[in-house]
N, C-alpha and C. Protein backbone atom coordinates (compact mmCIF):
# COMPACT_ATOMS: atom_id res chain seq x y z
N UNK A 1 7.46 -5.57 4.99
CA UNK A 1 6.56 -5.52 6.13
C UNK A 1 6.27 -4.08 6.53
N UNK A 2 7.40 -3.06 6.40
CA UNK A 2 6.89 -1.84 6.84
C UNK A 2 6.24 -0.79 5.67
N UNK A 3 5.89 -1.40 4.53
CA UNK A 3 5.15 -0.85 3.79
C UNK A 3 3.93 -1.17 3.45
N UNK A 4 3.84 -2.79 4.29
CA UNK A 4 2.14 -3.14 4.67
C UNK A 4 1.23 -2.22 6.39
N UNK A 5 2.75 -1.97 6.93
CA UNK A 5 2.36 -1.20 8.34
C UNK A 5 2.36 -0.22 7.90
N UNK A 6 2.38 0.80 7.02
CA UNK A 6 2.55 2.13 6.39
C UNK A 6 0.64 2.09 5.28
N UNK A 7 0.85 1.61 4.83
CA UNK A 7 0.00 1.32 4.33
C UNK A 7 -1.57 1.31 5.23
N UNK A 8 -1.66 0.40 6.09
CA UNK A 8 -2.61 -0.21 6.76
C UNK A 8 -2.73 1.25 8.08
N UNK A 9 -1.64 2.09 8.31
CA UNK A 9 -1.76 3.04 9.20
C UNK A 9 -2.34 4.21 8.51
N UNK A 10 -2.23 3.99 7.03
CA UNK A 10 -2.46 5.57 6.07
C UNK A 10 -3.96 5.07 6.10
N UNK A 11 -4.29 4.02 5.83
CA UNK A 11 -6.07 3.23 5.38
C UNK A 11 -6.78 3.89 6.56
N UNK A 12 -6.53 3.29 7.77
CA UNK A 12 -6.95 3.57 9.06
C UNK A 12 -6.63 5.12 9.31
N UNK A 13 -6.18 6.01 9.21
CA UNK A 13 -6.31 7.07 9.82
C UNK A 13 -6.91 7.99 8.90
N UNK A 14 -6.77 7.74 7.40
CA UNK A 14 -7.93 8.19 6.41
C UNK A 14 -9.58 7.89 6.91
N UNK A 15 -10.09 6.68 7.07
CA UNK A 15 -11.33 6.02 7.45
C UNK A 15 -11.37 7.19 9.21
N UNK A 16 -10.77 7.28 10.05
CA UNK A 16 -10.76 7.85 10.72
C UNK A 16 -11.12 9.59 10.48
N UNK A 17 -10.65 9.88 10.01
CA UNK A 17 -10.70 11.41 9.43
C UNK A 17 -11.91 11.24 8.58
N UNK A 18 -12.43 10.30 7.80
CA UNK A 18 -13.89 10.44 7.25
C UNK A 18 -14.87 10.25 8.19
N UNK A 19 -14.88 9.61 9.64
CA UNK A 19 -15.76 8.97 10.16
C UNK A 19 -16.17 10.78 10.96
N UNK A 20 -14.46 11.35 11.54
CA UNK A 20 -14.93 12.61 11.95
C UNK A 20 -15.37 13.50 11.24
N UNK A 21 -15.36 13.72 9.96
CA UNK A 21 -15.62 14.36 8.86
C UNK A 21 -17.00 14.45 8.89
N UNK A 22 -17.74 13.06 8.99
CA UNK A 22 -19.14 13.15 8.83
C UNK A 22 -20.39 13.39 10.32
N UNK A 23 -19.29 12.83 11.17
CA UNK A 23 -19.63 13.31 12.56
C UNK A 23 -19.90 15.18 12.96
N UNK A 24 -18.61 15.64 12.15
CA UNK A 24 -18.50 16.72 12.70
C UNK A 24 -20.00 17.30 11.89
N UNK A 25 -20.18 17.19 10.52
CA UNK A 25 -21.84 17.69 9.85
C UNK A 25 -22.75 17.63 10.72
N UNK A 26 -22.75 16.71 11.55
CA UNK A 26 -23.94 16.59 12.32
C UNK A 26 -24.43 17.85 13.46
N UNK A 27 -23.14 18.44 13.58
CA UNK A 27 -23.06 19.55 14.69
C UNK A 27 -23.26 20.95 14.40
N UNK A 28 -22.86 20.75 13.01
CA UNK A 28 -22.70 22.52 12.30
C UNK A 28 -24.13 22.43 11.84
N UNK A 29 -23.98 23.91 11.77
CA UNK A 29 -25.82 24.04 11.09
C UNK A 29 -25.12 24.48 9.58
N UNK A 30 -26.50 24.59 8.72
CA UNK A 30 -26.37 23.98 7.21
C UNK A 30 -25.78 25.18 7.01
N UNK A 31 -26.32 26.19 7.47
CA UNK A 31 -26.26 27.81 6.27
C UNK A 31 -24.94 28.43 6.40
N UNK A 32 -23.96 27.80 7.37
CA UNK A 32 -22.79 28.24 7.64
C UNK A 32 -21.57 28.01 6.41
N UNK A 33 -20.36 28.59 6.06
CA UNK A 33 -19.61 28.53 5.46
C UNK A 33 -18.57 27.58 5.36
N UNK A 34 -18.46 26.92 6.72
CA UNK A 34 -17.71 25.93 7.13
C UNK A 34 -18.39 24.65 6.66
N UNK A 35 -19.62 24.50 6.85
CA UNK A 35 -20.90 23.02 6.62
C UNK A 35 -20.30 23.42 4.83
N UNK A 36 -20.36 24.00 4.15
CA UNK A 36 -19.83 23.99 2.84
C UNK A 36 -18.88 23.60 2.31
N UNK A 37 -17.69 23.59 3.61
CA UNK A 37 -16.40 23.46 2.93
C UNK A 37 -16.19 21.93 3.68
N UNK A 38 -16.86 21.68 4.39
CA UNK A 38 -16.71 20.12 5.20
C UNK A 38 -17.48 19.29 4.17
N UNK A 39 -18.65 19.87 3.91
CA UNK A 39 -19.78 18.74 2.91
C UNK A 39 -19.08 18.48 1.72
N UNK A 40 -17.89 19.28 0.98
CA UNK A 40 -17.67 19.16 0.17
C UNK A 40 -16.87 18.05 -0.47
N UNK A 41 -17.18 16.84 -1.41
CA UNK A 41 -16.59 15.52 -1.19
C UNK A 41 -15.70 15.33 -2.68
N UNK A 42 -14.91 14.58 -2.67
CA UNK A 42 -14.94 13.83 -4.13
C UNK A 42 -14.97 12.37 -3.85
N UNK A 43 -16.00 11.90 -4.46
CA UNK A 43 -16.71 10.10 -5.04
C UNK A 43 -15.55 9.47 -6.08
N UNK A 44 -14.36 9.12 -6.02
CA UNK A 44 -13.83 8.34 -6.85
C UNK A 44 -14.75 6.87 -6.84
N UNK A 45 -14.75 6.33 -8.11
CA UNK A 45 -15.78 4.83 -8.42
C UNK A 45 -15.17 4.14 -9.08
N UNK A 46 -14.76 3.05 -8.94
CA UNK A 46 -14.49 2.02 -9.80
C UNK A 46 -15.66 1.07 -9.68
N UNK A 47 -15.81 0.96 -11.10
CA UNK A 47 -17.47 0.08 -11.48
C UNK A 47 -17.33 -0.67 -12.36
N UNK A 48 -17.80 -2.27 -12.54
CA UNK A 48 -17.55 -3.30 -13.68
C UNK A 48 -19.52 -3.01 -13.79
N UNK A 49 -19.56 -2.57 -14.57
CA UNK A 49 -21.19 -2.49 -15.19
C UNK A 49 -21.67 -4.34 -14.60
N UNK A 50 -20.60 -4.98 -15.68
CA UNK A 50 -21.49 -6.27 -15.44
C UNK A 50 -20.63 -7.17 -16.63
N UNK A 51 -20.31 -8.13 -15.97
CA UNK A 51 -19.80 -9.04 -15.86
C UNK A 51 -20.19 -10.45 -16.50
N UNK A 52 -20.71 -10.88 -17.59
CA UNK A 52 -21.82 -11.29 -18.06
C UNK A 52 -21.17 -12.98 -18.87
N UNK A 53 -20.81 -13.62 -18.01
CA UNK A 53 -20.53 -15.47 -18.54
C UNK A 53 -22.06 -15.74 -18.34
N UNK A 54 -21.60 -17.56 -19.28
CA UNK A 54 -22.82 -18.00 -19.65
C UNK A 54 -23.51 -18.39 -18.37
N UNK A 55 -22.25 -18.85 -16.93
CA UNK A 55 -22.86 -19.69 -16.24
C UNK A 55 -23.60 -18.21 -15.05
N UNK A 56 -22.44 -17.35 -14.94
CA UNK A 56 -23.45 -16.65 -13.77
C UNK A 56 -23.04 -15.09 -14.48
N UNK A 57 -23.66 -13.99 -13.52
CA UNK A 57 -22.99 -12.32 -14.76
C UNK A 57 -22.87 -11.90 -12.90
N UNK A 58 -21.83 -10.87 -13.49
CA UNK A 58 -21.46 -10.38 -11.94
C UNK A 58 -21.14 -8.65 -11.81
N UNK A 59 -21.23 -7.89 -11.20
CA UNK A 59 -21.52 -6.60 -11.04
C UNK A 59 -20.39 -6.41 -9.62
N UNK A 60 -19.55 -5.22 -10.05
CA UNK A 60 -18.69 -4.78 -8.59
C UNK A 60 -18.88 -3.59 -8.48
N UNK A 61 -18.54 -2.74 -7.62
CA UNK A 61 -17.81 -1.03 -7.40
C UNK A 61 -17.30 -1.21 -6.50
N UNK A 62 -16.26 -0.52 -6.54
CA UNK A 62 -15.70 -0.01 -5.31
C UNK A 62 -16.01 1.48 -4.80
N UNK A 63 -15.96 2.41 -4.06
CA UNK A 63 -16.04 4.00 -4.74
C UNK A 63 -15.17 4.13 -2.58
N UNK A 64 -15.01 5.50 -3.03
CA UNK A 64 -14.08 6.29 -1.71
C UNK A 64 -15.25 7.78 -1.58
N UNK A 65 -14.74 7.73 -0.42
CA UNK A 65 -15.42 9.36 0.02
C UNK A 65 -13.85 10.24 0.50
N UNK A 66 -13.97 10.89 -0.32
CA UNK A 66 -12.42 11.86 0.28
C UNK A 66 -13.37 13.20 0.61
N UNK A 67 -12.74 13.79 1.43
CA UNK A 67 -12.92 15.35 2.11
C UNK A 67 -11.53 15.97 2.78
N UNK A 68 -11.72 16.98 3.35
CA UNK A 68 -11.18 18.04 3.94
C UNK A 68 -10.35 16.87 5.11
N UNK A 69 -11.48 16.85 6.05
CA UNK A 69 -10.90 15.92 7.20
C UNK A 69 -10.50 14.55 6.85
N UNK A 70 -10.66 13.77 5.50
CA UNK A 70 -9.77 12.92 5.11
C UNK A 70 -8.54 13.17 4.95
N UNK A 71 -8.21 14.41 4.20
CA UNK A 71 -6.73 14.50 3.34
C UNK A 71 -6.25 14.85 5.26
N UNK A 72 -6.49 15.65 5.79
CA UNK A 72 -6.14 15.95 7.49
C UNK A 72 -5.67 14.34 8.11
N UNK A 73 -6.40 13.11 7.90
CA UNK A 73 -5.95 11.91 8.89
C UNK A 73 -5.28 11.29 7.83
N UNK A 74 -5.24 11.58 6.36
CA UNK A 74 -3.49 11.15 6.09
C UNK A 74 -2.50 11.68 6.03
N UNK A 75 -2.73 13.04 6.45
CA UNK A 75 -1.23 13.95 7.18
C UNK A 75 -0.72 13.11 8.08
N UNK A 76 -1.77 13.14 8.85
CA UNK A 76 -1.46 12.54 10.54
C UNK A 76 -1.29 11.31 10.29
N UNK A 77 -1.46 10.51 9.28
CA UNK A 77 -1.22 9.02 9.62
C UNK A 77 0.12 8.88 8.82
N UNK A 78 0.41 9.55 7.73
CA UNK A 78 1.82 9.84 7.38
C UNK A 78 2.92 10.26 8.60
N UNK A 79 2.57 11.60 9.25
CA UNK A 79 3.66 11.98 10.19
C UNK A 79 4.12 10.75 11.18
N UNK A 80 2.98 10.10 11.38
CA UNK A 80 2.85 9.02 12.48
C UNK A 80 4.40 8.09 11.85
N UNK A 81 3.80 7.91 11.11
CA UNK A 81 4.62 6.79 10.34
C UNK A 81 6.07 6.89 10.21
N UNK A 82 6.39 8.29 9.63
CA UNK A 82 7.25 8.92 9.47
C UNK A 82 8.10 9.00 10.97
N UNK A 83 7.43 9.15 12.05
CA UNK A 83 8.65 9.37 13.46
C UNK A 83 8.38 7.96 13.63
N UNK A 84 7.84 6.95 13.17
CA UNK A 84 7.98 5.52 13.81
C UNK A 84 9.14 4.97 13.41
N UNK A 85 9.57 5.00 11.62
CA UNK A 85 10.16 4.77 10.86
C UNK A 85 11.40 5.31 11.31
């Protein structure tokens, strides 16, 4: 159980740290050095092209947005965890 509450606190405070991540772009202007190092992402994708039985064909992805202020809210959702534990 405390590695589904560990888990589910790392999900949530990652999604958190992306939501400010993309919030915060909205504020900085483009030409700055910082808007560079915030915009900067990695797209992990998991993709089934396609899925193709006789009766139906089926297509998935999953994909993530990681950044700066992501890897930041799973510090914090680690430490969290860590003095709960």
């Amino acid at each position: 159980m405390k590695v589904l509450y560990i888990l589910l606190v790392l999900f949530i405070s990652a999604l958190i740290g992306t939501a400010l991540g993309e919030l915060l772009l909205l504020f900085i202007p483009q030409q700055g050095a910082i808007y560079g190092i915030l915009s900067s992402s990695i797209k992990p994708c998991w993709n089934i092209e396609g899925l193709d039985l006789v009766v139906l064909s089926l297509r998935c992805s999953i994909s993530f947005n990681f950044n700066i202020l992501t890897l930041l809210g799973i510090i914090i959702g680690a430490v969290f965890c860590l003095r709960k534990i």
